[in-house]
Protein backbone atom coordinates (compact mmCIF):
# COMPACT_ATOMS: atom_id res chain seq x y z
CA UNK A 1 10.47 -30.41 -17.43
CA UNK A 2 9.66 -27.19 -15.85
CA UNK A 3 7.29 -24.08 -15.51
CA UNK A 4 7.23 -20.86 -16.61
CA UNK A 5 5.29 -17.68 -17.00
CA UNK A 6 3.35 -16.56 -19.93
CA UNK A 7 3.36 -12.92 -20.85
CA UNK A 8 -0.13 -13.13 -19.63
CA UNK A 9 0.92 -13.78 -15.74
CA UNK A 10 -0.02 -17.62 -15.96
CA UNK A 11 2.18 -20.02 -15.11
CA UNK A 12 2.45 -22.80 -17.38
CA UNK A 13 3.96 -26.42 -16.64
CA UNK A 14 5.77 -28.33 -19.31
CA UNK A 15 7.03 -31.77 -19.82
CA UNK A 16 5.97 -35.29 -18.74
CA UNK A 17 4.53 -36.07 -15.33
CA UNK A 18 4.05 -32.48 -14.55
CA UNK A 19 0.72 -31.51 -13.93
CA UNK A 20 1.14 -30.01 -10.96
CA UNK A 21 3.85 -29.12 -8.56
CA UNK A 22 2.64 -31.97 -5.94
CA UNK A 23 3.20 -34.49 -9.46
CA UNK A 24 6.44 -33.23 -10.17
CA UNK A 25 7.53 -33.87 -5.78
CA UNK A 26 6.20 -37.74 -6.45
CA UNK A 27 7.05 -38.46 -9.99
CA UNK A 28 9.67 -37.16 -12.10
CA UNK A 29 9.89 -37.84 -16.05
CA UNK A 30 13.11 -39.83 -17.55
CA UNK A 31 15.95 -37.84 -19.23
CA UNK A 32 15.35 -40.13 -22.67
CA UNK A 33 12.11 -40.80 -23.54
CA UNK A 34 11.24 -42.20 -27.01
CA UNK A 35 9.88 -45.52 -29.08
CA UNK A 36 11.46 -49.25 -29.40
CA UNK A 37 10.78 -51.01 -32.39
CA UNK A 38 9.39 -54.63 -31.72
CA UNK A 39 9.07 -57.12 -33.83
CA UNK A 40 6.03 -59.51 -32.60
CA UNK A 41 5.07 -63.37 -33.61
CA UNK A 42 2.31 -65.42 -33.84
CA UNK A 43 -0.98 -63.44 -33.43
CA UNK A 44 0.34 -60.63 -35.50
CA UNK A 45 3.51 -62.03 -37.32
CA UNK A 46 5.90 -59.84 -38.87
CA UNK A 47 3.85 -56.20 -37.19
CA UNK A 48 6.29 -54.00 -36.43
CA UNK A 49 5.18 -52.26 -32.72
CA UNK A 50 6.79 -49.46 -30.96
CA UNK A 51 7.50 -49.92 -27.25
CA UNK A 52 7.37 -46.54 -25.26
CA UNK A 53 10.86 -46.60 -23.74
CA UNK A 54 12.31 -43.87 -20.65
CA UNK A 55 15.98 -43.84 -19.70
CA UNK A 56 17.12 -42.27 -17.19
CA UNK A 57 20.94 -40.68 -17.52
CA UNK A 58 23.53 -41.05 -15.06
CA UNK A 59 26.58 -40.28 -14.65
CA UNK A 60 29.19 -43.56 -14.73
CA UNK A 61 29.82 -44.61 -10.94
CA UNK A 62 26.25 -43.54 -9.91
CA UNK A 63 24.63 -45.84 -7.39
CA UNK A 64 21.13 -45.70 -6.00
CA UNK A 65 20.50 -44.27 -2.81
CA UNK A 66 16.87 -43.45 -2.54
CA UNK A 67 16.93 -39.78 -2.41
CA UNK A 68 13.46 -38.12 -2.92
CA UNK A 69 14.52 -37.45 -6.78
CA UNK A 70 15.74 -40.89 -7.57
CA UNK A 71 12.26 -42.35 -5.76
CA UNK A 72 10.32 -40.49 -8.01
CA UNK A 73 12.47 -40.94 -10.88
CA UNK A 74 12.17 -44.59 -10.32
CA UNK A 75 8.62 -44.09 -9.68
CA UNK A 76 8.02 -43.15 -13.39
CA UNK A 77 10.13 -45.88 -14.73
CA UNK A 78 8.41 -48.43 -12.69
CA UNK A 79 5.06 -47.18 -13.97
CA UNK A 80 6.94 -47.56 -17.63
CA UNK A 81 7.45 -51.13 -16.84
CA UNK A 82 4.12 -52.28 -15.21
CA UNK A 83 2.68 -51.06 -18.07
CA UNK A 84 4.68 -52.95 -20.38
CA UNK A 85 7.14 -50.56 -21.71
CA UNK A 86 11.29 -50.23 -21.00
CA UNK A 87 12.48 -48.36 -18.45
CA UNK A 88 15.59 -48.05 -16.66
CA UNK A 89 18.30 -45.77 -15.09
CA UNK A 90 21.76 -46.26 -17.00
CA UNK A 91 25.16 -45.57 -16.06
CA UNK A 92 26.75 -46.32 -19.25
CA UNK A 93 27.75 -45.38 -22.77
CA UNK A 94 24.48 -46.55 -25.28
CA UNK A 95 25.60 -49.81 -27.27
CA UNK A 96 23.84 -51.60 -29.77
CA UNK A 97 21.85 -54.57 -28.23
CA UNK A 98 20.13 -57.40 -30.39
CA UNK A 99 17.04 -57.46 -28.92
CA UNK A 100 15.95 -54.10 -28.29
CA UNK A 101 18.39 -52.19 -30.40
CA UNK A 102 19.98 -49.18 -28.63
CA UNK A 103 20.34 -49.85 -24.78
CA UNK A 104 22.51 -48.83 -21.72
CA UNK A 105 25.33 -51.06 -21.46
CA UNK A 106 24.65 -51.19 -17.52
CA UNK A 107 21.01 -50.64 -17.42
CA UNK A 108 19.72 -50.85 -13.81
CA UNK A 109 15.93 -51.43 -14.06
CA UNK A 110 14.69 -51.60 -10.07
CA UNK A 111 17.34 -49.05 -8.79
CA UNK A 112 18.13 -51.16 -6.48
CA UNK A 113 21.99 -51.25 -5.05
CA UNK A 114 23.58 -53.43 -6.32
């Protein structure tokens, strides 16, 4: 995520959540963004779905403290989540997880501090 300038003299933005420079102050894109695989029943048995998923790296030992980038980091992933996708910060080295495939072996969803 970033801007730059064209040859041209026009800046251009790039990367998710980054319309503007107001956008990028309240919302800030995930590190890992990319597609689950889902397997859904009944209504549409056997349909394979992908679930838009955003990650959001930290380093191990990293705790939540509500700094202006990590609000508006979480602000994106909790717009992930309302909307039904996965979203989390993670602290840890990716493992592979039954349900969802590859996840954070200490996934923090809320951010909060615990």
């Amino acid at each position: 995520m970033g801007a730059a300038v064209t040859d041209t003299g026009r800046q251009l933005r790039y990367g998710l959540a980054n319309e503007s420079k107001r956008m990028n102050e309240l919302v800030k894109s995930s590190d890992l963004i990319g597609i689950t695989p889902v397997r859904i029943g009944s209504h549409m048995v056997g349909q394979l779905v992908g679930v838009f998923t955003a990650i959001e790296t930290k380093e191990p030992g990293w705790k939540y403290k509500a700094t202006d980038r990590e609000r508006a980091q979480l602000k994106f992933l909790e717009y992930v989540i309302a909307k039904g996708g996965i979203g989390y910060f993670s602290t840890g080295v990716l493992v592979d997880d039954p349900v969802i495939g590859k996840v954070s072996s200490q996934a923090n969803v809320t951010g909060d501090q615990s």
